[in-house]
C-alpha atoms as a PDB file:
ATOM      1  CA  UNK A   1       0.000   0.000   0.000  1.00  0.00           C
ATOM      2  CA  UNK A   2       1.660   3.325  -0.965  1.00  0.00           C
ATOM      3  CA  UNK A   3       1.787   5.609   1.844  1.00  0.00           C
ATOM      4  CA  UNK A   4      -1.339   8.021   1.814  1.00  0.00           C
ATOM      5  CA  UNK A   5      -2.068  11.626   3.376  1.00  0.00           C
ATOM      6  CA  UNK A   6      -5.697  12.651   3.799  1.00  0.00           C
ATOM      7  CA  UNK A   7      -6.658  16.259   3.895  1.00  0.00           C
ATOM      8  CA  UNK A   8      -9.824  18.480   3.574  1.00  0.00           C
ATOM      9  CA  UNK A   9     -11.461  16.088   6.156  1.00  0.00           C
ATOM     10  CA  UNK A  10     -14.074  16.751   8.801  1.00  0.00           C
ATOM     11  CA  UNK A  11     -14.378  15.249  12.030  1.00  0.00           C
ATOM     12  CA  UNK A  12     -17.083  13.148  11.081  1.00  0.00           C
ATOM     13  CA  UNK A  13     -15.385  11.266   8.445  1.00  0.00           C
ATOM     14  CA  UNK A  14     -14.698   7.559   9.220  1.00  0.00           C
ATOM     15  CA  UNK A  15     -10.914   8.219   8.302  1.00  0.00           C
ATOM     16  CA  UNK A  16     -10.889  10.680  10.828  1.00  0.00           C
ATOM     17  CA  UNK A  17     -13.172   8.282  13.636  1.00  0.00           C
ATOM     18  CA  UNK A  18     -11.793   5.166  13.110  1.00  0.00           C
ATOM     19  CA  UNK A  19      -8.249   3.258  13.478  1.00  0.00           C
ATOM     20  CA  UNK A  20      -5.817   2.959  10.452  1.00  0.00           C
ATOM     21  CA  UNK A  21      -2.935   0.014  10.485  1.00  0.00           C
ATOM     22  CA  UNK A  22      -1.274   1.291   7.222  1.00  0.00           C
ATOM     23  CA  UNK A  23       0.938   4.022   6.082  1.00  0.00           C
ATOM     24  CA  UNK A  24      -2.011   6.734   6.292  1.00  0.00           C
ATOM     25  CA  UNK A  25      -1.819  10.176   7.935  1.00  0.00           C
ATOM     26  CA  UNK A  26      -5.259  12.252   8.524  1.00  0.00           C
ATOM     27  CA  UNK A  27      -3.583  16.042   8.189  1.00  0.00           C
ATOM     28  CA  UNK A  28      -6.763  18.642   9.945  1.00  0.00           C
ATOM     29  CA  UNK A  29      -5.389  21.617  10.362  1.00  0.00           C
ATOM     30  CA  UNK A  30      -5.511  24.062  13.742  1.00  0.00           C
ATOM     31  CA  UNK A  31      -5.391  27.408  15.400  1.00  0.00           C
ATOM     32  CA  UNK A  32      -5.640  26.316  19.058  1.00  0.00           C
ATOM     33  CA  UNK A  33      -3.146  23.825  20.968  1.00  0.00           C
ATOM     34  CA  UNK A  34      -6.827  22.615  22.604  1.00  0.00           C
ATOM     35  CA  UNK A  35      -8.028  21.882  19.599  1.00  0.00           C
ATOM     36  CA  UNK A  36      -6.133  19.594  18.735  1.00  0.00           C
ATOM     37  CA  UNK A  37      -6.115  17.918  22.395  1.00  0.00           C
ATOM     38  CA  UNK A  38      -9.763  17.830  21.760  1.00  0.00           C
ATOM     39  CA  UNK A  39     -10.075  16.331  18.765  1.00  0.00           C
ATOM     40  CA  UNK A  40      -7.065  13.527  18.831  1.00  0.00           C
ATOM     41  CA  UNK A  41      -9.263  12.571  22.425  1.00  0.00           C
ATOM     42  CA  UNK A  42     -12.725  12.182  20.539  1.00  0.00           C
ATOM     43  CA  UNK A  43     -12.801   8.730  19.668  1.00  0.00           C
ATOM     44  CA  UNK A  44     -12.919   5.262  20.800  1.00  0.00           C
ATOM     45  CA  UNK A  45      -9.269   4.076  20.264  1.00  0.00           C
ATOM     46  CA  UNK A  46      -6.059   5.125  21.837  1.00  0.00           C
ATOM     47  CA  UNK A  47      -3.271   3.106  21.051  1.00  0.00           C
ATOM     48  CA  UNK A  48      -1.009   5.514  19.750  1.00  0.00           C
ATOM     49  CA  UNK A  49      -0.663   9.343  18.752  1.00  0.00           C
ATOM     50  CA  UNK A  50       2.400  11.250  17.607  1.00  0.00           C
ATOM     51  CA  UNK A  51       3.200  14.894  17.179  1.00  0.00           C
ATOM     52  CA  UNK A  52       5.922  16.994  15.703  1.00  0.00           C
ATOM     53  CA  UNK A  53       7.093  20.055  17.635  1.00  0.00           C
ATOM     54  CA  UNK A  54      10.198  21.885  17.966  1.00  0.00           C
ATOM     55  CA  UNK A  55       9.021  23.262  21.758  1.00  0.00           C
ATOM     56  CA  UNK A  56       9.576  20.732  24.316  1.00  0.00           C
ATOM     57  CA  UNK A  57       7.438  22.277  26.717  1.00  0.00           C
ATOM     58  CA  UNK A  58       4.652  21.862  23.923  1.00  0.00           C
ATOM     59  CA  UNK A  59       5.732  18.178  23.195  1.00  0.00           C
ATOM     60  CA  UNK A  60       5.150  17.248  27.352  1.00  0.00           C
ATOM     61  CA  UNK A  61       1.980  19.823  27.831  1.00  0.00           C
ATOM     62  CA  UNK A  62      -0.152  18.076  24.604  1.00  0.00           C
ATOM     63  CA  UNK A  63       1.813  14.329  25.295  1.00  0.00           C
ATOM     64  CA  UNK A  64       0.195  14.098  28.902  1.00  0.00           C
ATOM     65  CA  UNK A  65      -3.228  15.416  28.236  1.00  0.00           C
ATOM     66  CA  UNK A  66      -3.556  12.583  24.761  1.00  0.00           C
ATOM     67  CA  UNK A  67      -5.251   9.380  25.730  1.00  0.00           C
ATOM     68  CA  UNK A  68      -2.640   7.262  23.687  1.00  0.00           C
ATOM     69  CA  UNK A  69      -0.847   4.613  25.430  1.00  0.00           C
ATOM     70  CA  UNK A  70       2.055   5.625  23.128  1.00  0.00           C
ATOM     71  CA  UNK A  71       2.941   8.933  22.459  1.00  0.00           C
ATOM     72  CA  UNK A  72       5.493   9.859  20.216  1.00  0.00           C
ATOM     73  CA  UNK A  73       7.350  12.935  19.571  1.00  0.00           C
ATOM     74  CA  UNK A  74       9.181  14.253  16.477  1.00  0.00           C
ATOM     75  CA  UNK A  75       8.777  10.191  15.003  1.00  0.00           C
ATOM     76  CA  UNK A  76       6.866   7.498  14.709  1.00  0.00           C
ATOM     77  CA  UNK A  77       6.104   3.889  16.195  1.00  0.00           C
ATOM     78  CA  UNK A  78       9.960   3.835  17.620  1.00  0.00           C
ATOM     79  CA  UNK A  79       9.507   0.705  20.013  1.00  0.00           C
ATOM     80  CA  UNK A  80      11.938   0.203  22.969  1.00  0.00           C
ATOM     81  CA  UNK A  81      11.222  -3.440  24.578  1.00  0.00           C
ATOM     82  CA  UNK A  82      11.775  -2.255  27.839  1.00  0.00           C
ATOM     83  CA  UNK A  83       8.446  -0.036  27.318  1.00  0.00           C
ATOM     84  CA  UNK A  84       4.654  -0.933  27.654  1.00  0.00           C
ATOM     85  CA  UNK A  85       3.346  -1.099  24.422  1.00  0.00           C
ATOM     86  CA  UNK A  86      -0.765  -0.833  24.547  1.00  0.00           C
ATOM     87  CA  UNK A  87      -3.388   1.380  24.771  1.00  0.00           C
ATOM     88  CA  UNK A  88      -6.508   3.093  26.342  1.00  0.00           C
ATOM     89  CA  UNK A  89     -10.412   2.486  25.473  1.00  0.00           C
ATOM     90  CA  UNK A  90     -10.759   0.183  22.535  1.00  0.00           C
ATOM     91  CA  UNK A  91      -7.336   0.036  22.045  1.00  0.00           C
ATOM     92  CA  UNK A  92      -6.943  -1.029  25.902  1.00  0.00           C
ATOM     93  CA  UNK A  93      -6.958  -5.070  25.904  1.00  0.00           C
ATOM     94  CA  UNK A  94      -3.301  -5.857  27.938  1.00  0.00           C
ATOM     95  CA  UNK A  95       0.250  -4.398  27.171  1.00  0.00           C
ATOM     96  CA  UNK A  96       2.740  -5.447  25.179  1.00  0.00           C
ATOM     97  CA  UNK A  97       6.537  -5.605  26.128  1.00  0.00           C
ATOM     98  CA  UNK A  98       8.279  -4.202  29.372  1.00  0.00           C
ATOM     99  CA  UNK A  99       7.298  -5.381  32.572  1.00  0.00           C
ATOM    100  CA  UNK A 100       4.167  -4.704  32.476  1.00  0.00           C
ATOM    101  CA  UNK A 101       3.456  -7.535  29.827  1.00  0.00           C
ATOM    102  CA  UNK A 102       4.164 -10.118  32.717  1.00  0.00           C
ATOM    103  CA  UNK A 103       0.554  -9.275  33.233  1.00  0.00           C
ATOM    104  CA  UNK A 104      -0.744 -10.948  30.425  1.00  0.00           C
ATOM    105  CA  UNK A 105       0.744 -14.256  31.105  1.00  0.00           C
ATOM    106  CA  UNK A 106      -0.563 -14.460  34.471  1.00  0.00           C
ATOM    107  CA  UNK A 107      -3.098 -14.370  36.930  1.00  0.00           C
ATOM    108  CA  UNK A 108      -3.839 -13.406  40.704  1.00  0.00           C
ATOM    109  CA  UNK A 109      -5.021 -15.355  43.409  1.00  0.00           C
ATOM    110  CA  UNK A 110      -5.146 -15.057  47.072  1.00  0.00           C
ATOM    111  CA  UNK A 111      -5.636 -18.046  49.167  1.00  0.00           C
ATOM    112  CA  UNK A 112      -6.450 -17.250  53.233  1.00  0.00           C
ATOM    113  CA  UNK A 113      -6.582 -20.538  55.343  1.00  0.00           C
ATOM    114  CA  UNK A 114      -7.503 -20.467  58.990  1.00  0.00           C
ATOM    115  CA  UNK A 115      -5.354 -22.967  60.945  1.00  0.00           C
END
């Protein structure tokens, strides 16, 4: 699949709502850092987000306030093994390397006995 960018969308469109796995880019343009905030946060899904800044106080302000269980600045899907890999509503079914993945191969139980 070649690589595609999508622009003159509206937020209603289904390749704005729903989740891509390909080389595809929505492109909306914006005035208002809360805008954006707003509008990455209005759907269903959360896996992953990027964003390309040059202001690193930007980059940690609009990374902490997306609902993305990876956020990625200035690049995209960089994996580290020793980091969680998994995300938030839809997206949100276990994590994916680092320790947290132990998780998924296991289960809890507590056992009380009264001697």
């Amino acid at each position: 699949m070649e690589p595609t960018v999508f622009i003159d969308t509206t937020p209603d469109m289904s390749i704005v709502r729903q989740e891509i796995f390909g080389p595809v880019a929505v492109s909306i343009p914006f005035s208002e850092e809360e805008e954006v905030i707003q509008a990455a946060n209005d759907t269903e899904y959360g896996l992953a987000a990027a964003l390309w800044t040059r202001d690193l106080s930007r980059a940690h302000r609009v990374a902490s306030r997306l609902n993305a269980g990876s956020v990625w600045v200035n690049t995209y899907h960089a994996l580290d093994s020793a980091l969680p890999f998994g995300g938030y509503h839809q997206s949100r079914w276990g994590r994916e390397l680092g320790p947290e993945s132990i998780d998924l191969y296991t289960q809890v139980k507590s056992v009380t006995i009264a001697l």
